[in-house]
PDB file of N, CA and C in Angstrom:
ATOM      1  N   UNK A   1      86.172  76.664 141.200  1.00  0.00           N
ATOM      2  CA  UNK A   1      86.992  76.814 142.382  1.00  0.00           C
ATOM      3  C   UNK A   1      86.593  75.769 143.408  1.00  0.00           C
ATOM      4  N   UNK A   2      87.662  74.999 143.607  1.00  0.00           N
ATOM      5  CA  UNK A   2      87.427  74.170 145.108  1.00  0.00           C
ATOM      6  C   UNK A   2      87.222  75.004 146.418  1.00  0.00           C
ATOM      7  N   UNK A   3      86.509  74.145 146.790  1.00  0.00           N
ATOM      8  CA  UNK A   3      86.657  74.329 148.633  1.00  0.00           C
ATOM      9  C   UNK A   3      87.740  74.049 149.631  1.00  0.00           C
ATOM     10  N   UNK A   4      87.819  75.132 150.040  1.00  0.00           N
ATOM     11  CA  UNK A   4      89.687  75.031 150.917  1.00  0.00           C
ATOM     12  C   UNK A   4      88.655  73.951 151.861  1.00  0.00           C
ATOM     13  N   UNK A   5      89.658  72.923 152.645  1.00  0.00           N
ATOM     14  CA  UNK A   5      88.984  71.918 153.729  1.00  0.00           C
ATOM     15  C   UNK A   5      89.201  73.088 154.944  1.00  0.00           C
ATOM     16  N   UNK A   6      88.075  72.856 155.698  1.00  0.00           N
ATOM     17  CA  UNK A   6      87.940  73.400 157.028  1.00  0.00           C
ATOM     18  C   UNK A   6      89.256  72.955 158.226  1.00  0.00           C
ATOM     19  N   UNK A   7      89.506  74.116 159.186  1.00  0.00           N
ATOM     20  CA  UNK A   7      90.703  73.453 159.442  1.00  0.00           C
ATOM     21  C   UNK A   7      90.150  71.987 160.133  1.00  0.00           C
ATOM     22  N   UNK A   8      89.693  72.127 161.605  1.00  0.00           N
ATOM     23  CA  UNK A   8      89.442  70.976 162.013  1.00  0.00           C
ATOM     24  C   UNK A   8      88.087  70.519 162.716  1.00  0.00           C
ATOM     25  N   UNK A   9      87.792  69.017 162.811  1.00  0.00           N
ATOM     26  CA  UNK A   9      86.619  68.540 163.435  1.00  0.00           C
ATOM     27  C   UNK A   9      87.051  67.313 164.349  1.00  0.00           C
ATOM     28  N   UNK A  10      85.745  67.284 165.287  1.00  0.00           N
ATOM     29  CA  UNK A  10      85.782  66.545 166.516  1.00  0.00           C
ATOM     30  C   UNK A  10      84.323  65.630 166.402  1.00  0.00           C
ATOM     31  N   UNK A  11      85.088  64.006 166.246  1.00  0.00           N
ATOM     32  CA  UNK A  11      84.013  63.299 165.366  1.00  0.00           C
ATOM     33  C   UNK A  11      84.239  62.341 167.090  1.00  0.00           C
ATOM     34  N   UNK A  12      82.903  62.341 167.593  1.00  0.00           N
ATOM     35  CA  UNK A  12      82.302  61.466 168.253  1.00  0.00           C
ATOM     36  C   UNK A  12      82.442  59.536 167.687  1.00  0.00           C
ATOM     37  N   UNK A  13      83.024  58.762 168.232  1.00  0.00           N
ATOM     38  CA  UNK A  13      82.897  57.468 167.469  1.00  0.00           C
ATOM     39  C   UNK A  13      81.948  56.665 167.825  1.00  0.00           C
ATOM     40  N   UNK A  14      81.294  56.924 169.506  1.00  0.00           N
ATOM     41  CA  UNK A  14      80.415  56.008 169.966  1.00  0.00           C
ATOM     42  C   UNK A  14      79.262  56.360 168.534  1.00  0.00           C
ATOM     43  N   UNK A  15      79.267  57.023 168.640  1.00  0.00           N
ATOM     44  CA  UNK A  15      77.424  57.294 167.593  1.00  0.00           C
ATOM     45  C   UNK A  15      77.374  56.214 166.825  1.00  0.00           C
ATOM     46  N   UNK A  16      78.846  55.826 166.134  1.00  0.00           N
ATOM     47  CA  UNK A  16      78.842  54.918 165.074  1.00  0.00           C
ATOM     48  C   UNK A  16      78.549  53.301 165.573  1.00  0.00           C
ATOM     49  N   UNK A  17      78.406  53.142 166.389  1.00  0.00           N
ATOM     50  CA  UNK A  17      78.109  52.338 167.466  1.00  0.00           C
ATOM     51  C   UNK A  17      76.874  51.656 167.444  1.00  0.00           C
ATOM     52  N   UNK A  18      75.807  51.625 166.080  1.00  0.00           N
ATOM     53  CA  UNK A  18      74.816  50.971 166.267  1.00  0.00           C
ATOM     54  C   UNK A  18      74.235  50.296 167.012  1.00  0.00           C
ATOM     55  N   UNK A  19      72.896  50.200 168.107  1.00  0.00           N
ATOM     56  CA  UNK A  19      72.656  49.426 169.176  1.00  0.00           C
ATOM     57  C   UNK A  19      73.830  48.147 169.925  1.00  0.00           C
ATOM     58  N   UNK A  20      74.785  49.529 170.021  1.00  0.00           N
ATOM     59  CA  UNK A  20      76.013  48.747 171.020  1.00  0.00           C
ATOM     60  C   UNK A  20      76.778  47.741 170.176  1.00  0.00           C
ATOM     61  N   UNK A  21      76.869  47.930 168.789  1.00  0.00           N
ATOM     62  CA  UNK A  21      77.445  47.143 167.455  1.00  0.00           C
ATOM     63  C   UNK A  21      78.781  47.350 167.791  1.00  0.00           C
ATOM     64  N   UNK A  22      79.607  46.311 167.954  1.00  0.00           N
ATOM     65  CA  UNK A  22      81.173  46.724 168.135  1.00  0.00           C
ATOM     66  C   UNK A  22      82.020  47.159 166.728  1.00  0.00           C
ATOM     67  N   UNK A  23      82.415  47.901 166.773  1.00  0.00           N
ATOM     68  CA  UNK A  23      83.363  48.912 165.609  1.00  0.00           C
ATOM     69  C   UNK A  23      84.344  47.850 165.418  1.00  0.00           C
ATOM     70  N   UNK A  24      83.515  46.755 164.241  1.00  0.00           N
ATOM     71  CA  UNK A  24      84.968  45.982 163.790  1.00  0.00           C
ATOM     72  C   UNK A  24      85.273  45.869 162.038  1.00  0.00           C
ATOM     73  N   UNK A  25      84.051  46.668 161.623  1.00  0.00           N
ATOM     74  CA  UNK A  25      84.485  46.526 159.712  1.00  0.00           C
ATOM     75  C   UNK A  25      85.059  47.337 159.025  1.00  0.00           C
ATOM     76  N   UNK A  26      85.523  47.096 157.991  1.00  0.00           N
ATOM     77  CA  UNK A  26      85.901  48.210 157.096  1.00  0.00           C
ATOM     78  C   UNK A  26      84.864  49.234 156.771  1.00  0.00           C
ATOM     79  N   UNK A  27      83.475  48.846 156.793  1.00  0.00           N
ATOM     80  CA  UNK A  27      82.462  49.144 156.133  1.00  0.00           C
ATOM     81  C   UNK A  27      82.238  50.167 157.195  1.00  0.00           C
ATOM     82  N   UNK A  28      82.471  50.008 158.607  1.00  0.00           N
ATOM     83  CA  UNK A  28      81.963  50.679 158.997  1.00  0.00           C
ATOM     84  C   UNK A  28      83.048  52.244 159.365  1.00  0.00           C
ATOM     85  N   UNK A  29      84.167  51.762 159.335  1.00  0.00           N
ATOM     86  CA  UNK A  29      84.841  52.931 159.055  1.00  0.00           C
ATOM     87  C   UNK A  29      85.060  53.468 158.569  1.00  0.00           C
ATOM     88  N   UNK A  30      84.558  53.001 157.248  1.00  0.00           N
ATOM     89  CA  UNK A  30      84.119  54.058 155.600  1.00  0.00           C
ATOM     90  C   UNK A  30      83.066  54.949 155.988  1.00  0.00           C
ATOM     91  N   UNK A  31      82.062  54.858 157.061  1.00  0.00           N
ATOM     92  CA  UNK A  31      80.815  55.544 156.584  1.00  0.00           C
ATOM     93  C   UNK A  31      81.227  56.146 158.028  1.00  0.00           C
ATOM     94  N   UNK A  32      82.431  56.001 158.455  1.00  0.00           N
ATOM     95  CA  UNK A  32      83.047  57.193 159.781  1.00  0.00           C
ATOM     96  C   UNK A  32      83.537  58.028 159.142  1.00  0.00           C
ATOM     97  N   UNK A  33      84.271  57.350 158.271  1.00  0.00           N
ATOM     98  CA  UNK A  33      85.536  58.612 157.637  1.00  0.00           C
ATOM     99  C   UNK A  33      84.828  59.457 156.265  1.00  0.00           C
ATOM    100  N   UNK A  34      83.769  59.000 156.139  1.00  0.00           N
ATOM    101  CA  UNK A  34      83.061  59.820 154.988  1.00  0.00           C
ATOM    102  C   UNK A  34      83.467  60.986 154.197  1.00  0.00           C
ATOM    103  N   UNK A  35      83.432  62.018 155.767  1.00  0.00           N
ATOM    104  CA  UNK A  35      83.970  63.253 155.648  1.00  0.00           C
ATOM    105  C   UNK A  35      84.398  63.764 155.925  1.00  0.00           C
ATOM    106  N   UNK A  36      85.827  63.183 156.241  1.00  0.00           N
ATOM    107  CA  UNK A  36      86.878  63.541 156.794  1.00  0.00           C
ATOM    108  C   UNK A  36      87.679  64.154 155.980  1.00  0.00           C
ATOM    109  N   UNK A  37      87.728  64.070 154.537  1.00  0.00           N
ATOM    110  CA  UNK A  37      88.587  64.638 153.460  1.00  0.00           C
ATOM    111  C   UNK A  37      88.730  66.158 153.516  1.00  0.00           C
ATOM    112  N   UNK A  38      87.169  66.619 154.253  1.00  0.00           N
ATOM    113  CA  UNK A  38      86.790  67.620 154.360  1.00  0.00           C
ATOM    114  C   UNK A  38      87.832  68.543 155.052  1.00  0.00           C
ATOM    115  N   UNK A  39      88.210  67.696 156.112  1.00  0.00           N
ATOM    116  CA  UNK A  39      89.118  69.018 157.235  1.00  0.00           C
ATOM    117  C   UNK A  39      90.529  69.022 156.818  1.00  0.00           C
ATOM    118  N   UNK A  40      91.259  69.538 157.949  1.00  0.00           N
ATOM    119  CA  UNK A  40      92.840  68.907 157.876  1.00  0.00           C
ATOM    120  C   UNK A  40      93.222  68.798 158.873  1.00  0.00           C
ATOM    121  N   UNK A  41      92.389  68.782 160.183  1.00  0.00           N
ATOM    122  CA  UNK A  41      92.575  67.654 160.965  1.00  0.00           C
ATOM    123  C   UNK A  41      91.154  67.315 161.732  1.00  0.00           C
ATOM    124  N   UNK A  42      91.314  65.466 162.335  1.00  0.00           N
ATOM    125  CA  UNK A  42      90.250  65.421 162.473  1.00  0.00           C
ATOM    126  C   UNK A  42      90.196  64.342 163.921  1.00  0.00           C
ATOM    127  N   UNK A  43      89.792  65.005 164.967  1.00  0.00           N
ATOM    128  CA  UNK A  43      90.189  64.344 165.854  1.00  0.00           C
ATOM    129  C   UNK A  43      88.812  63.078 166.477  1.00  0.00           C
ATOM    130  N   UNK A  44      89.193  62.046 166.985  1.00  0.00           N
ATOM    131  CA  UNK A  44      88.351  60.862 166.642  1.00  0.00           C
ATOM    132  C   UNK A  44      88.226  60.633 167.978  1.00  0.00           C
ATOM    133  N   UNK A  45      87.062  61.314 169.018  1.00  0.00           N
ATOM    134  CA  UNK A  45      86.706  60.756 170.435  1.00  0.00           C
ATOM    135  C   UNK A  45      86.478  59.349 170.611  1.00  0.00           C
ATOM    136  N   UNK A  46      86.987  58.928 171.167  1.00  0.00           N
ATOM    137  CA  UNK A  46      86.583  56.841 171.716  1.00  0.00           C
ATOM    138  C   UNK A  46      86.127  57.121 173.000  1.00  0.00           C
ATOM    139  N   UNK A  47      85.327  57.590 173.340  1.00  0.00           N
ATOM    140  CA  UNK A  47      84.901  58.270 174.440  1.00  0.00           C
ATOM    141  C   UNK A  47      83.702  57.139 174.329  1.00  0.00           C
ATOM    142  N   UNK A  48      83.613  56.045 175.923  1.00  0.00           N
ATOM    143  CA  UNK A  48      82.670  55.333 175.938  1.00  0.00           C
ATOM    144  C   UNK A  48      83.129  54.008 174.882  1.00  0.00           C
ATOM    145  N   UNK A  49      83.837  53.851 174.221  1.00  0.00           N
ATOM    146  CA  UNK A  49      84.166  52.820 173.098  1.00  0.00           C
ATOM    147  C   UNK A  49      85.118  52.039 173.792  1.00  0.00           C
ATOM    148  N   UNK A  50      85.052  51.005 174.361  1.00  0.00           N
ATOM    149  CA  UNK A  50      85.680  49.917 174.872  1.00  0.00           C
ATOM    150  C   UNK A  50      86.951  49.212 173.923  1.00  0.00           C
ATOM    151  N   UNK A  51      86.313  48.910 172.116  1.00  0.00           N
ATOM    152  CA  UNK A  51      86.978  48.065 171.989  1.00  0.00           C
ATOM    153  C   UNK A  51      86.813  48.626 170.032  1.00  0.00           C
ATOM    154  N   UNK A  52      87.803  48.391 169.556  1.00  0.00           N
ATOM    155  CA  UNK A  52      87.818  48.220 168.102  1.00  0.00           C
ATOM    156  C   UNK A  52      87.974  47.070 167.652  1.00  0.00           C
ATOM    157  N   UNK A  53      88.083  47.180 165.769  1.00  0.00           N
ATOM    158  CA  UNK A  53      88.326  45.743 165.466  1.00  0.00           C
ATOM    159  C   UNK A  53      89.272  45.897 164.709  1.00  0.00           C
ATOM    160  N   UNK A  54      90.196  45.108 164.188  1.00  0.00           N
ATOM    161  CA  UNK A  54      91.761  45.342 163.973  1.00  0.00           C
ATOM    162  C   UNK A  54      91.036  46.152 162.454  1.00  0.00           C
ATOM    163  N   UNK A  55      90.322  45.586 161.693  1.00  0.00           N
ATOM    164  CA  UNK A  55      90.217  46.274 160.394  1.00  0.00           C
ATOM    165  C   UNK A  55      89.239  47.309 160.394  1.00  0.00           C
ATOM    166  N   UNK A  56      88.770  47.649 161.118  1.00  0.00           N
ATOM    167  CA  UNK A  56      87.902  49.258 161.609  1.00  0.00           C
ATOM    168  C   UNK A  56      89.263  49.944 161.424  1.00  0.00           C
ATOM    169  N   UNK A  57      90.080  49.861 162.720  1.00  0.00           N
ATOM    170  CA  UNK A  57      91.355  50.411 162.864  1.00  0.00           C
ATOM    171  C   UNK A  57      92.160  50.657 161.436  1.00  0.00           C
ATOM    172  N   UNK A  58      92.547  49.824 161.165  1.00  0.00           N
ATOM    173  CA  UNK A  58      93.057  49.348 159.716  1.00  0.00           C
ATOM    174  C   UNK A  58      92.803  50.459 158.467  1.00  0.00           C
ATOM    175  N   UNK A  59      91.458  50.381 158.301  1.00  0.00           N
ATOM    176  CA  UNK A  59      90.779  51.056 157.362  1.00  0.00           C
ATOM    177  C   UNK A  59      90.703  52.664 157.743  1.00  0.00           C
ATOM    178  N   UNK A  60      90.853  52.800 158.907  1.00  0.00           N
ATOM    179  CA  UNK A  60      90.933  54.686 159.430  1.00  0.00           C
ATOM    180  C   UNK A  60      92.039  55.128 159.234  1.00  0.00           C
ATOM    181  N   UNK A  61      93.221  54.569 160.149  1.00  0.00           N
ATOM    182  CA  UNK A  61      94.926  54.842 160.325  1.00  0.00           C
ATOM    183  C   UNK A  61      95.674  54.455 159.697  1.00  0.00           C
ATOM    184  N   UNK A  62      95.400  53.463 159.081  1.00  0.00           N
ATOM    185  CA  UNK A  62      96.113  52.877 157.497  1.00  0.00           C
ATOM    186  C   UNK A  62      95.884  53.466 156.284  1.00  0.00           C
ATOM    187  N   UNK A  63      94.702  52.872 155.975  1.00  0.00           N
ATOM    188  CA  UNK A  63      94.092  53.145 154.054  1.00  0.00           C
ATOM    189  C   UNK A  63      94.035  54.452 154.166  1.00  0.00           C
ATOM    190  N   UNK A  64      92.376  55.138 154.906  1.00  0.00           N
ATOM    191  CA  UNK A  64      92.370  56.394 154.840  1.00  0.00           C
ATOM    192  C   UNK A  64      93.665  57.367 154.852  1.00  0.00           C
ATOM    193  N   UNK A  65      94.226  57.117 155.915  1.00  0.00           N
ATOM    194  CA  UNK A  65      95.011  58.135 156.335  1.00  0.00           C
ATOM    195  C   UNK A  65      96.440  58.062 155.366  1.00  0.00           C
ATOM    196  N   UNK A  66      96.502  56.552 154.298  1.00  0.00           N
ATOM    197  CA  UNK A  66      97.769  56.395 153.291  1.00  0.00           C
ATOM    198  C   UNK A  66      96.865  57.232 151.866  1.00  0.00           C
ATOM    199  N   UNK A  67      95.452  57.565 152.076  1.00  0.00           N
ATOM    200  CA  UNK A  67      94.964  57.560 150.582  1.00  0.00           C
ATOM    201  C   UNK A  67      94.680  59.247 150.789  1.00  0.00           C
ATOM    202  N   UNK A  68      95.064  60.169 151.851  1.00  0.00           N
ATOM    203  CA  UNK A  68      94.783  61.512 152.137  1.00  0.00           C
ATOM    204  C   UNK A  68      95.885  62.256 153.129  1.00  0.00           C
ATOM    205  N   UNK A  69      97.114  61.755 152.865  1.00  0.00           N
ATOM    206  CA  UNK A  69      98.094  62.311 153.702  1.00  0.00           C
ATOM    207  C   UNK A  69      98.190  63.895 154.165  1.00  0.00           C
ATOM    208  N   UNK A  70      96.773  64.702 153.132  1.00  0.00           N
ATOM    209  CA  UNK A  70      96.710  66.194 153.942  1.00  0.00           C
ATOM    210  C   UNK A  70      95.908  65.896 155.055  1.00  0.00           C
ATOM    211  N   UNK A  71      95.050  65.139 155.252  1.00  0.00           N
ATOM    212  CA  UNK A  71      94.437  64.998 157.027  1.00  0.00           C
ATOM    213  C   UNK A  71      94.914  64.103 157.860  1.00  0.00           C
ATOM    214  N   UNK A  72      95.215  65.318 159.196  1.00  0.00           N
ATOM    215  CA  UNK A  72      95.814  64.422 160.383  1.00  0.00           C
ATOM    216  C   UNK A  72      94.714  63.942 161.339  1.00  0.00           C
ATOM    217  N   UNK A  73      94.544  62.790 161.484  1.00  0.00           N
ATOM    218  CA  UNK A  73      93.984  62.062 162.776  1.00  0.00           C
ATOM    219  C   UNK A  73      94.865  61.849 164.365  1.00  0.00           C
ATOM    220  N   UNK A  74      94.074  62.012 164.446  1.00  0.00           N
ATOM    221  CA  UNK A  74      94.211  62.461 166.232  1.00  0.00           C
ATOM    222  C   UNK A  74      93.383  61.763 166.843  1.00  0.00           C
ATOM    223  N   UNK A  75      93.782  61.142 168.561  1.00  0.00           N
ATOM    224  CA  UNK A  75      92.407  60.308 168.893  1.00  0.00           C
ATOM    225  C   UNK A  75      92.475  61.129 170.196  1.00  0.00           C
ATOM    226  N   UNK A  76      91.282  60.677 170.863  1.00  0.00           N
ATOM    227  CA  UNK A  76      91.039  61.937 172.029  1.00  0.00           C
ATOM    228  C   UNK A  76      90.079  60.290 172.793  1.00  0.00           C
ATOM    229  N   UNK A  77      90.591  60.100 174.096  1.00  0.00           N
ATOM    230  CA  UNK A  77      89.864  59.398 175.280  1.00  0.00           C
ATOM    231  C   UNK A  77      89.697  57.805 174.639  1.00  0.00           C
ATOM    232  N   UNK A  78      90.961  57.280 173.882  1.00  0.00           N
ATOM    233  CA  UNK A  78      90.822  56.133 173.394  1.00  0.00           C
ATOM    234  C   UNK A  78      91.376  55.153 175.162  1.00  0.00           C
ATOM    235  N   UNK A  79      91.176  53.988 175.118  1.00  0.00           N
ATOM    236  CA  UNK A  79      91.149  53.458 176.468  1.00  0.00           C
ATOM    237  C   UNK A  79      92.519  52.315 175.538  1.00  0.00           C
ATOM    238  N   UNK A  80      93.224  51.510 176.659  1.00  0.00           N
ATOM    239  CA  UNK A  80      94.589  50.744 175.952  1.00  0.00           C
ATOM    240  C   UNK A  80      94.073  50.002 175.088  1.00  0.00           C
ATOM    241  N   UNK A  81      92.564  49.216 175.019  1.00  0.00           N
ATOM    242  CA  UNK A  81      92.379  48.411 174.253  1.00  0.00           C
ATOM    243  C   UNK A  81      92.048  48.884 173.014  1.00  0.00           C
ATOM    244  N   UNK A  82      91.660  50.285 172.283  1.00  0.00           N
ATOM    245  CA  UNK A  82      92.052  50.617 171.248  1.00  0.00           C
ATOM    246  C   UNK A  82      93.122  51.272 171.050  1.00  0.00           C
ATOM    247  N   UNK A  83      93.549  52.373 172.254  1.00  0.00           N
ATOM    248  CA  UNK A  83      95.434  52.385 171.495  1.00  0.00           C
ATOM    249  C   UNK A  83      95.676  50.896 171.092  1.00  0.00           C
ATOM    250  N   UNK A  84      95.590  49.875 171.585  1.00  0.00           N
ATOM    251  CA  UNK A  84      96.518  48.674 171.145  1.00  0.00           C
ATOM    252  C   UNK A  84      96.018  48.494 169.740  1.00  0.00           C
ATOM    253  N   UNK A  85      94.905  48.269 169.450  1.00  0.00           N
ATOM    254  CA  UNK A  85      94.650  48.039 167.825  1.00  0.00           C
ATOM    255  C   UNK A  85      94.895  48.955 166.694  1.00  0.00           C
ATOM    256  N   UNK A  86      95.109  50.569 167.620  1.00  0.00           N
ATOM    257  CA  UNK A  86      95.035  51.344 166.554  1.00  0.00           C
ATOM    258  C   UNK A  86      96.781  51.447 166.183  1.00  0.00           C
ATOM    259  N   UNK A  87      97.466  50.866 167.297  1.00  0.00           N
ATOM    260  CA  UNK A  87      99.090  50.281 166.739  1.00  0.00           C
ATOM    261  C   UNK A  87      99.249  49.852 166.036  1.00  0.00           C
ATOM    262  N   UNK A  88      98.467  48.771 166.063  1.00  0.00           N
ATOM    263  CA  UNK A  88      98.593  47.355 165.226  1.00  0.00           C
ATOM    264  C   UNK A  88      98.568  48.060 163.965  1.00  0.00           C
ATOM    265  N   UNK A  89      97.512  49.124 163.560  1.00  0.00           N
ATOM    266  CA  UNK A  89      97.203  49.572 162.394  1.00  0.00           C
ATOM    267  C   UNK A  89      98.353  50.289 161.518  1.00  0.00           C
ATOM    268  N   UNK A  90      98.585  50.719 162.982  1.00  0.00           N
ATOM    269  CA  UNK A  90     100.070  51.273 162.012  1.00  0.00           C
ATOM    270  C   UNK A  90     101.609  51.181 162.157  1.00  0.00           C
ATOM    271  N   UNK A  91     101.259  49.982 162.450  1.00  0.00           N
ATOM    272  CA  UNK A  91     102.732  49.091 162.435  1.00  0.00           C
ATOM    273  C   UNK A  91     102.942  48.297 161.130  1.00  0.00           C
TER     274      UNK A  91
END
């Protein structure tokens, strides 16, 4: 028997933020979205996060979210300069 996914979680993004490392790889939004499969929805604080990088973005709101269409992402305290990239992502 599988595990039903939990309904939802509230994932902090600064953490991922290595000594003030700007959030611009794929790599690093793989080891954000880890466990995200887990919920079915999963909301993504930018709280304190100034700036993304088009393929951080890319790799969350694109790939992930084309390769698991049961979890919804949600962003919570993103500032215009990542709404703008996280457009880009899904335009």
């Amino acid at each position: 028997m599988t595990d039903a996914p939990s309904s939802k979680t509230l994932v902090p993004v600064r953490p991922a933020m290595i000594d003030n490392e700007s959030l611009v790889s794929r790599s690093q939004a793989r080891r954000l979205a880890a466990r995200f499969e887990g919920f079915k929805m999963v909301v993504l604080d930018f709280d304190q996060v100034e700036e993304i990088g088009q393929a951080f973005a890319d790799e969350i709101f694109r790939v992930f979210a084309s390769d698991h269409p049961d979890v919804r992402l949600h962003t919570l305290n993103a500032n215009t300069a990542v709404q703008r990239m996280i457009g880009r992502a899904l335009t």
